[in-house]
N, C-alpha and C. Protein backbone atom coordinates (compact mmCIF):
# COMPACT_ATOMS: atom_id res chain seq x y z
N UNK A 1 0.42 1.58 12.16
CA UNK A 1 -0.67 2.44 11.85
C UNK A 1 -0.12 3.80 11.44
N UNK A 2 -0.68 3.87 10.33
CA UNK A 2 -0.27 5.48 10.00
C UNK A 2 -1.41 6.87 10.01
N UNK A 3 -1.38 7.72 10.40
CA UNK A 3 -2.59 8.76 10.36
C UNK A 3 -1.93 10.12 10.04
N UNK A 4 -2.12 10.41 8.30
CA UNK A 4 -0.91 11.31 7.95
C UNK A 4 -2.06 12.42 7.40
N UNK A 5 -1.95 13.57 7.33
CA UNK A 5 -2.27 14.80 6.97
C UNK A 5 -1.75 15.34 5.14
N UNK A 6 -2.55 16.00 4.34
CA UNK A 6 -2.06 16.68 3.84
C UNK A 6 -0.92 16.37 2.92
N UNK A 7 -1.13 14.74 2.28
CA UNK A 7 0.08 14.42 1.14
C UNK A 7 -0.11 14.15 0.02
N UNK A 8 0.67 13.64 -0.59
CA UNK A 8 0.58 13.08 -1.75
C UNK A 8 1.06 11.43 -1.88
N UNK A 9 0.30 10.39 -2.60
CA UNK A 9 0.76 9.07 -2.77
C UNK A 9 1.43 8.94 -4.32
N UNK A 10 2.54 8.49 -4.45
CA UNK A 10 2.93 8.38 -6.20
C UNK A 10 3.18 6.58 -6.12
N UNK A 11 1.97 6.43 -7.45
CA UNK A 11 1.75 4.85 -7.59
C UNK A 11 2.29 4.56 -9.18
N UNK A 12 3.33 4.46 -9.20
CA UNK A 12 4.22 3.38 -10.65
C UNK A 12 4.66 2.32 -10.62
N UNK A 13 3.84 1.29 -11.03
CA UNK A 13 3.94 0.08 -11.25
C UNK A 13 4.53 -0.36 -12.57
N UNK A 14 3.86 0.80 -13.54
CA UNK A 14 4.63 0.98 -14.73
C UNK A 14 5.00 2.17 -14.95
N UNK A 15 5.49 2.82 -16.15
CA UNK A 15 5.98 4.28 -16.54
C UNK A 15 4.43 4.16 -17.00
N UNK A 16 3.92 3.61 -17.87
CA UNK A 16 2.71 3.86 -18.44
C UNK A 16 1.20 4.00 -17.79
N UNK A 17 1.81 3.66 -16.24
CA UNK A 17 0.51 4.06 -15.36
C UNK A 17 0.89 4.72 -14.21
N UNK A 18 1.66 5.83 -14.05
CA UNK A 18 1.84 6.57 -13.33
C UNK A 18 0.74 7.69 -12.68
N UNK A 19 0.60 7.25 -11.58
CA UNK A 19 -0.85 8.09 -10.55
C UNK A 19 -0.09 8.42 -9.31
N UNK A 20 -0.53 10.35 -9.34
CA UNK A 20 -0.40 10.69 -8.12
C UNK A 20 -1.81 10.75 -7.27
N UNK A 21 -1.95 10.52 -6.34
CA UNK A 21 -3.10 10.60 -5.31
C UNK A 21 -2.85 11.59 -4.28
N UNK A 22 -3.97 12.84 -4.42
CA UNK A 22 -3.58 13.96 -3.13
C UNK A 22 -4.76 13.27 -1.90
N UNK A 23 -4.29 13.92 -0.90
CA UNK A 23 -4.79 13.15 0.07
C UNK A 23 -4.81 14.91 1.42
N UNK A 24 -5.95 14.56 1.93
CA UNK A 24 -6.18 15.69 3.35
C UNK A 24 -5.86 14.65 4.27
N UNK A 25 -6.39 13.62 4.42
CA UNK A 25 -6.57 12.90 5.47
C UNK A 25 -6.10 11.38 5.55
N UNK A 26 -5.08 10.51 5.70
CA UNK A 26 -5.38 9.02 5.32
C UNK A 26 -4.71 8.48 6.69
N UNK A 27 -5.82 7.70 6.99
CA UNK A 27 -5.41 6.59 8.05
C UNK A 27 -5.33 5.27 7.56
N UNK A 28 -4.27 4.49 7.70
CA UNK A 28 -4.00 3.17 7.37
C UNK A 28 -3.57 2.17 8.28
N UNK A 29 -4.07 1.11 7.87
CA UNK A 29 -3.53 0.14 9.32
C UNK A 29 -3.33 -0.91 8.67
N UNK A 30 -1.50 -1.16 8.90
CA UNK A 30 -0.81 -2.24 8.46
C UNK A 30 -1.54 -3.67 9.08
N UNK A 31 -1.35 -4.48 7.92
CA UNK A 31 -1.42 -6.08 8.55
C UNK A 31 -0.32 -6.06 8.79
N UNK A 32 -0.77 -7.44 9.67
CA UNK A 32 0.44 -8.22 11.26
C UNK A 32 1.11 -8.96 9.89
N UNK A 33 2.56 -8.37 10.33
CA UNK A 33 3.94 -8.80 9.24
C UNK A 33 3.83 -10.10 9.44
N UNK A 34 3.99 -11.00 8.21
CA UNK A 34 4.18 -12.23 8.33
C UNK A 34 5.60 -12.69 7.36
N UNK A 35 6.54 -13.51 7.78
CA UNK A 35 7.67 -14.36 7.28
C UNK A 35 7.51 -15.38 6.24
N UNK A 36 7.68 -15.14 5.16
CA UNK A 36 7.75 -16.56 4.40
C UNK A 36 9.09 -16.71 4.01
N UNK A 37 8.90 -17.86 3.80
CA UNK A 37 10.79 -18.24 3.17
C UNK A 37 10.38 -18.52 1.40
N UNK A 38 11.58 -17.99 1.25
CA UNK A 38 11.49 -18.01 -0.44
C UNK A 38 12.65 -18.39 -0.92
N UNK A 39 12.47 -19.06 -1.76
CA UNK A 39 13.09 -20.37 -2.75
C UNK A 39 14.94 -19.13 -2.78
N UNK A 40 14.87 -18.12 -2.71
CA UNK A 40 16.33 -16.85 -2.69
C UNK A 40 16.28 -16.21 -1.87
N UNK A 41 16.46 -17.25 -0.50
CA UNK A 41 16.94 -16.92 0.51
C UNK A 41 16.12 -15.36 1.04
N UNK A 42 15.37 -14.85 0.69
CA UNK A 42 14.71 -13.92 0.57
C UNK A 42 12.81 -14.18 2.05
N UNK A 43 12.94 -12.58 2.24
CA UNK A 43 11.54 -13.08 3.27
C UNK A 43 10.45 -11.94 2.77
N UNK A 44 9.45 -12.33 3.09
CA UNK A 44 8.60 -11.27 2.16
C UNK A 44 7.28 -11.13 3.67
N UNK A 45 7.38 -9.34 3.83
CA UNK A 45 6.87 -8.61 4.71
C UNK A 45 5.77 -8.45 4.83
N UNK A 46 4.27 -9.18 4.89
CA UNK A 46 3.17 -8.06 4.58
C UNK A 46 3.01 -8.45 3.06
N UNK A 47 2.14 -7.46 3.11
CA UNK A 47 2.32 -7.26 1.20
C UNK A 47 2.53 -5.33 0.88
N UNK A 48 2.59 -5.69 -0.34
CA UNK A 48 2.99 -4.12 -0.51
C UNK A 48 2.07 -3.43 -0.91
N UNK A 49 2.18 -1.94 -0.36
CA UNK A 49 1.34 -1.20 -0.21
C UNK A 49 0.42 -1.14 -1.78
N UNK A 50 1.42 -0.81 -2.80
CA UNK A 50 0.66 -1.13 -3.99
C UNK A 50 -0.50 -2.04 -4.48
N UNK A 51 -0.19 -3.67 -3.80
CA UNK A 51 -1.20 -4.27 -3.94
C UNK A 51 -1.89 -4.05 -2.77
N UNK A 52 -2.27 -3.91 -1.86
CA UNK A 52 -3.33 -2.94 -0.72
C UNK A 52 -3.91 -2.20 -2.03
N UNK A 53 -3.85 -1.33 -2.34
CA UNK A 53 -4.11 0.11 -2.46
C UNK A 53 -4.94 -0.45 -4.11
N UNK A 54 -4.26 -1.19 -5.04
CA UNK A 54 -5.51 -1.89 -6.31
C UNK A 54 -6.37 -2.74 -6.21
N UNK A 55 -6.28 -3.30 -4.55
CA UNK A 55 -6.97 -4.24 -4.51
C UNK A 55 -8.35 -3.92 -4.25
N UNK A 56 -9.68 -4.52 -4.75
CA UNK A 56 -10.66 -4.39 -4.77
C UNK A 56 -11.29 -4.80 -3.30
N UNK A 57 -10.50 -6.06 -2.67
CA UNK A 57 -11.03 -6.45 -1.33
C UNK A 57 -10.60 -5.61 -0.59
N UNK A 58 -9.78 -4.40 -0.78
CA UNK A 58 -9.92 -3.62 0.32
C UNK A 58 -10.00 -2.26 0.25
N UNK A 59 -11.09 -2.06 -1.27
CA UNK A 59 -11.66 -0.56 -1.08
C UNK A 59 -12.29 -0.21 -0.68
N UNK A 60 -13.13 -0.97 0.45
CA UNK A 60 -14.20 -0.54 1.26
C UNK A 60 -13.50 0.47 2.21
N UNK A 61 -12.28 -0.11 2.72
CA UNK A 61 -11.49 0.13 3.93
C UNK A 61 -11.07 1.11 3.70
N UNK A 62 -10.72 1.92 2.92
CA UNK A 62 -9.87 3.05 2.35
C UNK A 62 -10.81 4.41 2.61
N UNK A 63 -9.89 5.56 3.32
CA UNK A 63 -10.75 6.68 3.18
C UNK A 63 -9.65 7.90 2.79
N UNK A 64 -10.32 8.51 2.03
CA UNK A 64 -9.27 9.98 1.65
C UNK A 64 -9.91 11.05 1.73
């Protein structure tokens, strides 16, 4: 859980869509990390904040 004051978010997914987001207030609450195994030996955390943050199923949840 994070409850941060007073920042800034920088979202580049591409050079061509570069967004800063100012923020007074943001509380966030991680999902429960989950393990997958991947085909390169590789494990994948959660998901990333990026997809959180475009996703439509969870702009209800979001406050700034």
């Amino acid at each position: 859980m994070l409850n941060l004051e007073k920042g800034k978010i920088h979202l580049h997914e591409q050079e061509s869509s570069y967004r800063i987001i100012d923020f007074e207030k943001l509380f966030y609450v991680f999902r429960s990390s989950q393990m997958t195994n991947e085909d390169k030996d590789g494990h994948v955390w959660g998901k990333p904040t990026s997809e959180i943050w475009n996703s439509q199923q969870f702009s209800e949840r979001r406050e700034l």
